[in-house]
C-alpha atoms as a PDB file:
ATOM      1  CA  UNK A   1      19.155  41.575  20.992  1.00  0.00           C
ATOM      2  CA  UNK A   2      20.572  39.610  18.244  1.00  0.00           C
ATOM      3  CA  UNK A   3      21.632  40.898  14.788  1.00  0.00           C
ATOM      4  CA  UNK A   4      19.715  38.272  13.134  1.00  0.00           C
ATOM      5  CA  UNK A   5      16.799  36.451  14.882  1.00  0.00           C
ATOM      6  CA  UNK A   6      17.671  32.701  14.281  1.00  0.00           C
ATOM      7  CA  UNK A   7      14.351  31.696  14.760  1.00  0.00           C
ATOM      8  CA  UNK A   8      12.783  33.790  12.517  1.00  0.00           C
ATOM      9  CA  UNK A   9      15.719  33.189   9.792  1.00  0.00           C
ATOM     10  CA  UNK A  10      15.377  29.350  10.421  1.00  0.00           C
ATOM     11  CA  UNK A  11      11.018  29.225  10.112  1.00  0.00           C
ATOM     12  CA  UNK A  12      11.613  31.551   6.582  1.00  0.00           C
ATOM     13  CA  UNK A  13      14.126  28.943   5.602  1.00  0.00           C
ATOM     14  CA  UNK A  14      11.897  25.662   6.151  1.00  0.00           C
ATOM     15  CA  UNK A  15       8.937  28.167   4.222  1.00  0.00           C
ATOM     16  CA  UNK A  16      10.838  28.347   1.568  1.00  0.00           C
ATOM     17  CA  UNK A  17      11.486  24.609   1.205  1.00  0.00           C
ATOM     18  CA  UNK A  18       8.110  23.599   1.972  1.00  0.00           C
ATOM     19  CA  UNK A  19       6.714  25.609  -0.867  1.00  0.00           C
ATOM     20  CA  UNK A  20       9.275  24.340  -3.275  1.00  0.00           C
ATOM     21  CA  UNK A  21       8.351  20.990  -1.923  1.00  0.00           C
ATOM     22  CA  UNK A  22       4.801  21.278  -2.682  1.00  0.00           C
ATOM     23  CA  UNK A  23       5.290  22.386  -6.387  1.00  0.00           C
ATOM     24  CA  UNK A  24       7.867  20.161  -7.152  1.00  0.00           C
ATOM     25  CA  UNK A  25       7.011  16.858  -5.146  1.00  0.00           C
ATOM     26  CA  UNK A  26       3.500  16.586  -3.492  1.00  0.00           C
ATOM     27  CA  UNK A  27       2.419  14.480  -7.142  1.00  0.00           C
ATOM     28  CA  UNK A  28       5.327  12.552  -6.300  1.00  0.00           C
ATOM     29  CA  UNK A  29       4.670  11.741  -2.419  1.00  0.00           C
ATOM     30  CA  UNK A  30       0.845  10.846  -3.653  1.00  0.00           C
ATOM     31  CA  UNK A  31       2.450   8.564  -5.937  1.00  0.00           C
ATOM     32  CA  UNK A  32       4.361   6.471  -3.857  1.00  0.00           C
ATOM     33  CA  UNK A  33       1.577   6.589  -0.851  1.00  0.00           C
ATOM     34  CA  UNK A  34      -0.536   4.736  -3.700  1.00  0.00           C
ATOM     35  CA  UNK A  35       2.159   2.733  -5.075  1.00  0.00           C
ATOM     36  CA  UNK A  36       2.562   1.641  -1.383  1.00  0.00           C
ATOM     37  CA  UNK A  37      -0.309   0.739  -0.185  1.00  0.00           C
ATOM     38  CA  UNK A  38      -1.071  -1.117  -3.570  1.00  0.00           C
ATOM     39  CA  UNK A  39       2.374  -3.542  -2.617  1.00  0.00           C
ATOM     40  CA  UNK A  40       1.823  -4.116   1.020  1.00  0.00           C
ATOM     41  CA  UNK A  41      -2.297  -4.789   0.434  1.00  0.00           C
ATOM     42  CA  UNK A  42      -0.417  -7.666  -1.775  1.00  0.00           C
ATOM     43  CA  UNK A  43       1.585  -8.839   1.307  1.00  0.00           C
ATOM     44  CA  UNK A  44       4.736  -7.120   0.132  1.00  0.00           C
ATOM     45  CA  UNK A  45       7.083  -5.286   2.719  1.00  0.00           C
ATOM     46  CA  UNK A  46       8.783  -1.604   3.211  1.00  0.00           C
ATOM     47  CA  UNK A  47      12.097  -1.842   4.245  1.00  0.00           C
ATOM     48  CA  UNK A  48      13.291   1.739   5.733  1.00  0.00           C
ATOM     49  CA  UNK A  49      16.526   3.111   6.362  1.00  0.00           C
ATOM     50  CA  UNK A  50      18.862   6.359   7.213  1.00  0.00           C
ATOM     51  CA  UNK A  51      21.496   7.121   9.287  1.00  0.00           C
ATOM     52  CA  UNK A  52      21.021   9.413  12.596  1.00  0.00           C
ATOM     53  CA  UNK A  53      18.015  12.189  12.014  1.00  0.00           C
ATOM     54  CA  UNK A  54      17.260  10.259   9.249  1.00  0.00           C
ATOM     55  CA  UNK A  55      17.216   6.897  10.906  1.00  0.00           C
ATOM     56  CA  UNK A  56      14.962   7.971  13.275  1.00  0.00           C
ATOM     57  CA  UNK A  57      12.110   8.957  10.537  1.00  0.00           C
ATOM     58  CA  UNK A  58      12.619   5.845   9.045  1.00  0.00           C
ATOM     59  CA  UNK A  59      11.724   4.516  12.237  1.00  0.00           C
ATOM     60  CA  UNK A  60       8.976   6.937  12.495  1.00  0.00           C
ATOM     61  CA  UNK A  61       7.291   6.155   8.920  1.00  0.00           C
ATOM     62  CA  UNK A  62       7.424   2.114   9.924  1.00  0.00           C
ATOM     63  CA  UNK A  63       5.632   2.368  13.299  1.00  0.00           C
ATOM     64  CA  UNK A  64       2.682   4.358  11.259  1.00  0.00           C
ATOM     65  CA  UNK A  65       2.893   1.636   8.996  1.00  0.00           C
ATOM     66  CA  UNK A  66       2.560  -0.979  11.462  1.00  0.00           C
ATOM     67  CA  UNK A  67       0.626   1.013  14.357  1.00  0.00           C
ATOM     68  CA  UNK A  68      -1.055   3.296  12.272  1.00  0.00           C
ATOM     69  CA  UNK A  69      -1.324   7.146  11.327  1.00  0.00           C
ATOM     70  CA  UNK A  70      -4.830   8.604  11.892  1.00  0.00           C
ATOM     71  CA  UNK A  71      -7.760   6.350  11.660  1.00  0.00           C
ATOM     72  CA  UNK A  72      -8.236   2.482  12.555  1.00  0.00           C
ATOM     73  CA  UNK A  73      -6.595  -0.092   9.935  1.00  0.00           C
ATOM     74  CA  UNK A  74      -5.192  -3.202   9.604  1.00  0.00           C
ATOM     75  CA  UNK A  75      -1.416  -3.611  10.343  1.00  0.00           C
ATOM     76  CA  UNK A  76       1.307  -3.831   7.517  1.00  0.00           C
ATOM     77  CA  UNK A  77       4.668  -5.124   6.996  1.00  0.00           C
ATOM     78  CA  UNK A  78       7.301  -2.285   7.765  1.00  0.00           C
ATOM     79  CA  UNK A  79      10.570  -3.012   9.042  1.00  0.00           C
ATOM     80  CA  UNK A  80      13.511  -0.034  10.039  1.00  0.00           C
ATOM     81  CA  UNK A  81      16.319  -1.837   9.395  1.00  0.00           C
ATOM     82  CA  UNK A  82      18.755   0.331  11.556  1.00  0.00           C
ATOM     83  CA  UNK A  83      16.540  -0.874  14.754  1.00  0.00           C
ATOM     84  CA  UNK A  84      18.083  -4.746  14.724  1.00  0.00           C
ATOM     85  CA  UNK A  85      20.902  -3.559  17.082  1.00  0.00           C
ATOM     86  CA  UNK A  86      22.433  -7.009  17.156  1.00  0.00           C
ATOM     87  CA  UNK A  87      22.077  -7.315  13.507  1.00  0.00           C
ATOM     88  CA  UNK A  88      23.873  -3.906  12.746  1.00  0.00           C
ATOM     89  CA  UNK A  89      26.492  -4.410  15.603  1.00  0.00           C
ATOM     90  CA  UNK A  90      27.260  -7.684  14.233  1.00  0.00           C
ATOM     91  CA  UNK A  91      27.363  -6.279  10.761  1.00  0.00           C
ATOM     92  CA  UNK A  92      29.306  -3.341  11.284  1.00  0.00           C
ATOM     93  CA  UNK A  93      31.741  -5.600  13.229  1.00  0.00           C
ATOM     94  CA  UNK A  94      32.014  -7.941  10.538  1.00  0.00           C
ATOM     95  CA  UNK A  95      32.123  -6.514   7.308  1.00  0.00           C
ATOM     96  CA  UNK A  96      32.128  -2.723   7.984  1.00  0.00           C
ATOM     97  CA  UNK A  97      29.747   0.060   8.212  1.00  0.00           C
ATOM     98  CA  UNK A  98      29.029   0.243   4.215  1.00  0.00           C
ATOM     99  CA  UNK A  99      27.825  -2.947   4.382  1.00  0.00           C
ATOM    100  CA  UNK A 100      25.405  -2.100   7.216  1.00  0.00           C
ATOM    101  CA  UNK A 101      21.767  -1.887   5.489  1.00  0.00           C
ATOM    102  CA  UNK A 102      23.333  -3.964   2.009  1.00  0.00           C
ATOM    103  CA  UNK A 103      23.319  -7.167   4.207  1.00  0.00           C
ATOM    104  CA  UNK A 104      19.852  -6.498   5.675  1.00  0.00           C
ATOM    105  CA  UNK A 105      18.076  -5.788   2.452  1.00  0.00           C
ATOM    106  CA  UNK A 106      19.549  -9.048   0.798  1.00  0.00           C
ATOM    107  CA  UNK A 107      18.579 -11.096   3.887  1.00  0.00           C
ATOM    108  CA  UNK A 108      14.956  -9.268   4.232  1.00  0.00           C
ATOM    109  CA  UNK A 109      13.816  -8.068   0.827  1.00  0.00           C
ATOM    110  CA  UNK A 110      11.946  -9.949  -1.848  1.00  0.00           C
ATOM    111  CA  UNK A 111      11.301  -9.121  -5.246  1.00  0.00           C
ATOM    112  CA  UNK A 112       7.936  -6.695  -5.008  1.00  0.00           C
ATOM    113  CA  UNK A 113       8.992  -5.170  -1.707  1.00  0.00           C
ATOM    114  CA  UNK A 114       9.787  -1.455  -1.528  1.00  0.00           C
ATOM    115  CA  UNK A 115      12.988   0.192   0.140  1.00  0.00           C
ATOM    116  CA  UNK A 116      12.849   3.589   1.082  1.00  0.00           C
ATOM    117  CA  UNK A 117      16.073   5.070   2.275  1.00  0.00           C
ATOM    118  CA  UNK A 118      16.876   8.450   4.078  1.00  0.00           C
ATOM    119  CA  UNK A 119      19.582  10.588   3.434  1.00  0.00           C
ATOM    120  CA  UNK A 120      20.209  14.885   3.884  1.00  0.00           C
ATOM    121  CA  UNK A 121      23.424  14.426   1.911  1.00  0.00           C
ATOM    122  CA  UNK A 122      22.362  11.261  -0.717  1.00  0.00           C
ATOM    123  CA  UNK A 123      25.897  10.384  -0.023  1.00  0.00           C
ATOM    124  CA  UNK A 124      26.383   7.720   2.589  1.00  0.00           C
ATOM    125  CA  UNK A 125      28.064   4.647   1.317  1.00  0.00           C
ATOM    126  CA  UNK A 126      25.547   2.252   3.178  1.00  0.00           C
ATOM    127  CA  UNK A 127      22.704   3.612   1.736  1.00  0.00           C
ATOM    128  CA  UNK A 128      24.168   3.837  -1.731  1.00  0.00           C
ATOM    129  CA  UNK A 129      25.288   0.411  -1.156  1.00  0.00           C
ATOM    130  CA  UNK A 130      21.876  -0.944  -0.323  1.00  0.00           C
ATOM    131  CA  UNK A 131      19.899   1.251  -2.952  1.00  0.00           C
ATOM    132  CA  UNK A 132      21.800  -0.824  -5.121  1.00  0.00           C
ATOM    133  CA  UNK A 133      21.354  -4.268  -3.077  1.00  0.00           C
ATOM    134  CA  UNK A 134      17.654  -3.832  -3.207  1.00  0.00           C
ATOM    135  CA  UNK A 135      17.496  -2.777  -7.050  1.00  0.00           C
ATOM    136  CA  UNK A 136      19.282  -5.975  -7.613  1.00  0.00           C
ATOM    137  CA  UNK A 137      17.075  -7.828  -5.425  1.00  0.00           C
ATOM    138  CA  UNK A 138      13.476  -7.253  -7.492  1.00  0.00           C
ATOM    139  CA  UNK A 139      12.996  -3.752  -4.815  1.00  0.00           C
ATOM    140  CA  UNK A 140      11.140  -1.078  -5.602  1.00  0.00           C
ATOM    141  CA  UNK A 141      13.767   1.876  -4.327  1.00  0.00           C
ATOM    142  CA  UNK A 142      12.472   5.432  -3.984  1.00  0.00           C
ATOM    143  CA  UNK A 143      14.758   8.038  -2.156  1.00  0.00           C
ATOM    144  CA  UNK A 144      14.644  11.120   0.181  1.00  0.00           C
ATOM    145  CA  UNK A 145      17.379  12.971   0.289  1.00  0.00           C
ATOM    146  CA  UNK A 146      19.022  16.776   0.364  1.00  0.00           C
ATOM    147  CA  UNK A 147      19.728  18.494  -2.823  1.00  0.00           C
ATOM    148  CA  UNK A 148      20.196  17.232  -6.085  1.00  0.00           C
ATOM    149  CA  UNK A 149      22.231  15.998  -7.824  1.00  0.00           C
ATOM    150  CA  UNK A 150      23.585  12.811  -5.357  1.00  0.00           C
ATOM    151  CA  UNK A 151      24.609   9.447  -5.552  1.00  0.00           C
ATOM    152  CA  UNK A 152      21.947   8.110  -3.130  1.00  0.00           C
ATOM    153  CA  UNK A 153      19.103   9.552  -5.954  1.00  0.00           C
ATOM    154  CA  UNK A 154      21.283   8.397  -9.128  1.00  0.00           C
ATOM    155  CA  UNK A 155      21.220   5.017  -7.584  1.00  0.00           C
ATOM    156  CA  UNK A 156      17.498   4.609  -6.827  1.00  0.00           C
ATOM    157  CA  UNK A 157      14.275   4.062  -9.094  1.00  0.00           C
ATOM    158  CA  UNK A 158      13.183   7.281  -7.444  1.00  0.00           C
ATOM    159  CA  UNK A 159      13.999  10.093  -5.541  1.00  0.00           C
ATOM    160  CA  UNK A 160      12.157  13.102  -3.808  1.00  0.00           C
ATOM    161  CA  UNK A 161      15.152  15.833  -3.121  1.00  0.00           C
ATOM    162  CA  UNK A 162      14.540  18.835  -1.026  1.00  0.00           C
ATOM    163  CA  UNK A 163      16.579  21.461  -1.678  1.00  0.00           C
ATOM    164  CA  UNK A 164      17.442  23.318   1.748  1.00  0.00           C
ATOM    165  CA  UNK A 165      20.677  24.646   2.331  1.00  0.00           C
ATOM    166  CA  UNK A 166      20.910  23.153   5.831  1.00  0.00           C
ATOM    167  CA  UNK A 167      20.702  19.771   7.211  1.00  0.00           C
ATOM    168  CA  UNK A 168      17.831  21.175   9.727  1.00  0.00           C
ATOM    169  CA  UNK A 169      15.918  22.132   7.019  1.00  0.00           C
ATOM    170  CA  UNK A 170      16.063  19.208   4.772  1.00  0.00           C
ATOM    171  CA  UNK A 171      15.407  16.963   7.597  1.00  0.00           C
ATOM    172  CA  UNK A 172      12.407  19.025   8.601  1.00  0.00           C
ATOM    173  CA  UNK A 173      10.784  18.636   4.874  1.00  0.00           C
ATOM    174  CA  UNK A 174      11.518  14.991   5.218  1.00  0.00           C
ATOM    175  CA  UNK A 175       9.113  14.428   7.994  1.00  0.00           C
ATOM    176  CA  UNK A 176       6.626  16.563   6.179  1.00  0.00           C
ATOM    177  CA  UNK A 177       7.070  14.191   3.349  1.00  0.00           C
ATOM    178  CA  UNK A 178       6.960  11.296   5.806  1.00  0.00           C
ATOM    179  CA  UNK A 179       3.572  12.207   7.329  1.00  0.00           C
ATOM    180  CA  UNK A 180       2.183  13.046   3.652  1.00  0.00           C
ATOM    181  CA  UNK A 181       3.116   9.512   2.351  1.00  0.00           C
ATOM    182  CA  UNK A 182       1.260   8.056   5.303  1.00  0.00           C
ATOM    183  CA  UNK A 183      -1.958  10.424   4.406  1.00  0.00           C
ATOM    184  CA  UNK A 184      -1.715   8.780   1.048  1.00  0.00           C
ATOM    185  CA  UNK A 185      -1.233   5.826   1.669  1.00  0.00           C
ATOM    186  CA  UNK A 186      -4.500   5.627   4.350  1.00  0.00           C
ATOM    187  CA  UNK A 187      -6.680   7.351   1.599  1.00  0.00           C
ATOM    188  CA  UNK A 188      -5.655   4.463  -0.722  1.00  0.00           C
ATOM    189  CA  UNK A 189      -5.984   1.668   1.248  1.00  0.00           C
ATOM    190  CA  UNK A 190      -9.101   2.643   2.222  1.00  0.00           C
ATOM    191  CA  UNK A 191     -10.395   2.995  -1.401  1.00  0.00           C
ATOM    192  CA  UNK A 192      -8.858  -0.823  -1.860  1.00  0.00           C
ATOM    193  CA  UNK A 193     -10.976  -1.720   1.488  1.00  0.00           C
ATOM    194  CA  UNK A 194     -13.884   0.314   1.229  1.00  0.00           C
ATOM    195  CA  UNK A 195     -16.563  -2.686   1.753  1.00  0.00           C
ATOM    196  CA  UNK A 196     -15.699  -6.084   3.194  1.00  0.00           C
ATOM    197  CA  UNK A 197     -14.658  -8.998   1.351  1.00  0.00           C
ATOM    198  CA  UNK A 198     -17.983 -10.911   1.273  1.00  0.00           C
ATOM    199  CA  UNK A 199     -19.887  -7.575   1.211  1.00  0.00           C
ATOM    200  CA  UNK A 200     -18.402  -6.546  -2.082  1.00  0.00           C
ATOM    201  CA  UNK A 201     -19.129 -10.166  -3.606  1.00  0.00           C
ATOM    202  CA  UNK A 202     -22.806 -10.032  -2.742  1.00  0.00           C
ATOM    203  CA  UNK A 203     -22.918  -6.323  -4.226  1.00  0.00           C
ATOM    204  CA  UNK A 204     -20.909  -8.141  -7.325  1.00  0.00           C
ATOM    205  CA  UNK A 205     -23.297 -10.922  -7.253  1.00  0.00           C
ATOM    206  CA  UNK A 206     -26.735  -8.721  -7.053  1.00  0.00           C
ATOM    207  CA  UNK A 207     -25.269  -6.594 -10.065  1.00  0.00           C
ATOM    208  CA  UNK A 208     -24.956  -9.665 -11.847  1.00  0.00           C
ATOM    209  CA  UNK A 209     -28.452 -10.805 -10.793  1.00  0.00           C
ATOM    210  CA  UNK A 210     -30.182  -7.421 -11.570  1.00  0.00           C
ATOM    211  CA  UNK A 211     -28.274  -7.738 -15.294  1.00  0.00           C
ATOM    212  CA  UNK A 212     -29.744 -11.118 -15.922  1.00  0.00           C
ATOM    213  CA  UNK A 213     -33.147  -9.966 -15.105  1.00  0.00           C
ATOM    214  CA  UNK A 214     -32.891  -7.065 -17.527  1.00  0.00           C
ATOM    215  CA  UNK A 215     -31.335  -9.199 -20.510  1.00  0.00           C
ATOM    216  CA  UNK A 216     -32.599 -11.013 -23.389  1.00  0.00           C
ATOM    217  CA  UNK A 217     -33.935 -14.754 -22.285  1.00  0.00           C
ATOM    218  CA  UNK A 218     -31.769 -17.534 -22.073  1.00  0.00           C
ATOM    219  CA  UNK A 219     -32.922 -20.785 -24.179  1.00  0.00           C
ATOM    220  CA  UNK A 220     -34.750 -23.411 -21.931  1.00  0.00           C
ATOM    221  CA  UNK A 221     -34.481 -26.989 -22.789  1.00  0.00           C
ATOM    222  CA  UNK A 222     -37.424 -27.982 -20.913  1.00  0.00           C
ATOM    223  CA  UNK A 223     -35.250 -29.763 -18.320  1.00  0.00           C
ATOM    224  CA  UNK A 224     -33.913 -29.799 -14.959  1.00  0.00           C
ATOM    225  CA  UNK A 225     -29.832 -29.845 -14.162  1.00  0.00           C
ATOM    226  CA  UNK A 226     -30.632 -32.181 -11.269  1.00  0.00           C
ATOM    227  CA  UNK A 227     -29.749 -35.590 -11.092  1.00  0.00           C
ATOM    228  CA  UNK A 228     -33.835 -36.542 -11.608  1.00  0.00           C
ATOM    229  CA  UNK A 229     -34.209 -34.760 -15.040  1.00  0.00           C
ATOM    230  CA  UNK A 230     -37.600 -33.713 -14.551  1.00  0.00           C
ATOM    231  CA  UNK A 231     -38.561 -30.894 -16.659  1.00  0.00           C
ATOM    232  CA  UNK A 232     -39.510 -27.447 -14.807  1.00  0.00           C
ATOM    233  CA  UNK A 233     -42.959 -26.005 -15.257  1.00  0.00           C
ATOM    234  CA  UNK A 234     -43.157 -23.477 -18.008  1.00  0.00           C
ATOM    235  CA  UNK A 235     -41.738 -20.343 -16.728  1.00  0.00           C
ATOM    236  CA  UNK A 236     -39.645 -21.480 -13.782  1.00  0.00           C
ATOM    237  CA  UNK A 237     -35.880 -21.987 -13.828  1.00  0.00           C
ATOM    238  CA  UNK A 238     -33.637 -22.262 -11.357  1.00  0.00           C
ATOM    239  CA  UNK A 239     -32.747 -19.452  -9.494  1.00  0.00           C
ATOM    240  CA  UNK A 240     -29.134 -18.204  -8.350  1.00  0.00           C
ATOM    241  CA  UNK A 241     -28.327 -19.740  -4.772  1.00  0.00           C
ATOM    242  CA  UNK A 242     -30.848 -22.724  -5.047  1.00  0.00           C
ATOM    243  CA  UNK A 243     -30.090 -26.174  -6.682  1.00  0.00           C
ATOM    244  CA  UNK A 244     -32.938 -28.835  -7.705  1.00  0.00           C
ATOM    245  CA  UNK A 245     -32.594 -31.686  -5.313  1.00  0.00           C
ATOM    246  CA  UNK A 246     -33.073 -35.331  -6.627  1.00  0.00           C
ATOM    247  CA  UNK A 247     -36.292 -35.245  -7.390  1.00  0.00           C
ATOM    248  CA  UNK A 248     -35.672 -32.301  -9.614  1.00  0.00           C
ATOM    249  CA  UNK A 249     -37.914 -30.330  -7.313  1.00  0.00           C
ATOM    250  CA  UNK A 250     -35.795 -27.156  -6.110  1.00  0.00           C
ATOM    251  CA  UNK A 251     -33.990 -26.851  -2.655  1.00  0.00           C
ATOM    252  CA  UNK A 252     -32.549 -23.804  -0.902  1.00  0.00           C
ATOM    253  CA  UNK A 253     -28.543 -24.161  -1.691  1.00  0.00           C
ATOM    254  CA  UNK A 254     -27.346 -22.281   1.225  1.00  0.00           C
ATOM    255  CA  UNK A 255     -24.319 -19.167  -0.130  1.00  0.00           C
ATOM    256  CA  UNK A 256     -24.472 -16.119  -0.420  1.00  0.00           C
ATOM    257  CA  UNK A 257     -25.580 -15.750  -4.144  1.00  0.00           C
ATOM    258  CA  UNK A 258     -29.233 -16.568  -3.198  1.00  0.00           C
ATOM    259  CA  UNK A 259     -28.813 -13.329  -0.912  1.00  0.00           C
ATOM    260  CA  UNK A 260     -27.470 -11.608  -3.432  1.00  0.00           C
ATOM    261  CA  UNK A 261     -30.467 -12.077  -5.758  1.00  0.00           C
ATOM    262  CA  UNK A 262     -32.989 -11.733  -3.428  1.00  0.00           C
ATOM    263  CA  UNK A 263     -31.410  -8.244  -1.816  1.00  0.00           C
ATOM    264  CA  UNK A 264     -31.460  -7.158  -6.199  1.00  0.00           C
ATOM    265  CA  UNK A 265     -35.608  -8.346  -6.160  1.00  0.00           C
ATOM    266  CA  UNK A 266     -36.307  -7.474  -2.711  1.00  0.00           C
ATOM    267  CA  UNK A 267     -40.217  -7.320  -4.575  1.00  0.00           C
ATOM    268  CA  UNK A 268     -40.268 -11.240  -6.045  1.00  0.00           C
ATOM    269  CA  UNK A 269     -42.209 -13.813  -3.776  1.00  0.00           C
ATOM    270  CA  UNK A 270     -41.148 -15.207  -0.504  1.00  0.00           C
ATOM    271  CA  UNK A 271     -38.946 -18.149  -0.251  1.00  0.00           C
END
């Protein structure tokens, strides 16, 4: 028997950074989940990166992005920039391995994107070097990384640290944070996509209807819009989602504003 259980020692270790994590970042994680989802519902991208454990969640938050993490959605824009092995070979070759993921974000990222980069030390060059590629780019650059203070969370907009005291451990919270961004980000988007387009504009459409029934008058001239001018019978005007044709008699104007109004005064006569 063993002195020391390592498993047990190594479970109370990632305990004790998980509940430091939750005090100190869950806010934080809900943030960016919202903050994500907000950019790539506006066609904006995440660029991800990291370097061994760490390259491999990066990898592991894009294909949630792109697949997707619980529940049915729409694809979005996530690229792992460590999984172009051409790219990086030809990089690394070229210009060395601090330029690895610098190169990449100034070829990929646009102004309004967001980088996320990976990191249990916050102190590899090419991540410091493309924190600061992407902030001069227009990205939004958020970093998770091992304790704190680090270069890799000095040079982003923000960072998430864990503080562990092994690599294990901090790599462990990661994919806790990881998985928690993609929860957020799902709850969000679905609040942005909660109805369908055309759905939501006849809802926007019969709210507008049901507040022009329910307001003061509007002054009547007497006369039609059409192209006959023949003035409307007291009392009638022309309703949302029909025109007057040119005999200033009405016509059904096909759209879906004459739906809406009808579905808000699902009592007025048949059309």
């Amino acid at each position: 028997m063993l002195p020391v259980d390592p498993a047990h020692e190594h479970c109370r270790a990632l305990e004790t950074a998980l509940a430091a994590f939750r005090e100190q970042h869950a806010a934080r994680v809900t943030s960016w989940g919202e903050q994500l989802a907000a950019a790539l519902a506006g066609d904006a991208r995440l660029l991800a990166a990291g370097n061994g454990g760490s390259a491999a969640q990066a990898q592991h938050l894009t294909a949630e992005l792109v697949g997707r993490y619980r529940s049915e959605r729409r694809p979005y824009s996530a690229i792992a920039l460590h999984a172009d092995t051409s790219a990086v070979t030809a990089i690394g070759n070229d210009y060395g391995f601090g330029s690895l993921y610098a190169r990449q974000v100034t070829a990929h990222g646009r102004p309004g994107d967001v980088l996320l980069l990976l990191s249990t030390s916050g102190r590899s060059e090419n991540l410091t070097c493309a924190a600061a590629a992407g902030r001069e780019a227009g990205l939004r650059v958020w970093a998770l990384t091992g304790p704190a203070p680090n270069p890799l969370a000095r040079r982003a907009d923000e960072a998430l640290c864990v503080e562990a005291d092994t690599t294990a451990t901090v790599q462990e919270a990661h994919l806790v944070a990881v998985h928690l961004l993609c929860e957020a980000f799902d709850v969000a988007q679905d609040a942005q996509h909660a109805l369908p387009r055309d759905v939501r504009e006849l809802v926007r459409d019969a709210e507008q209807a049901a507040g022009a029934d329910t307001g003061p008058a509007p002054a009547r001239t007497g006369r039609s819009p059409g192209s006959g001018g023949e003035p409307l019978p007291v009392g009638e005007s022309v309703s949302a989602g029909e025109s007057p044709g040119a005999s200033g008699r009405r016509s059904r104007a096909p759209g879906r504003a004459g739906e809406a109004v009808r579905a808000a005064d699902p009592g007025g006569p048949a059309r």
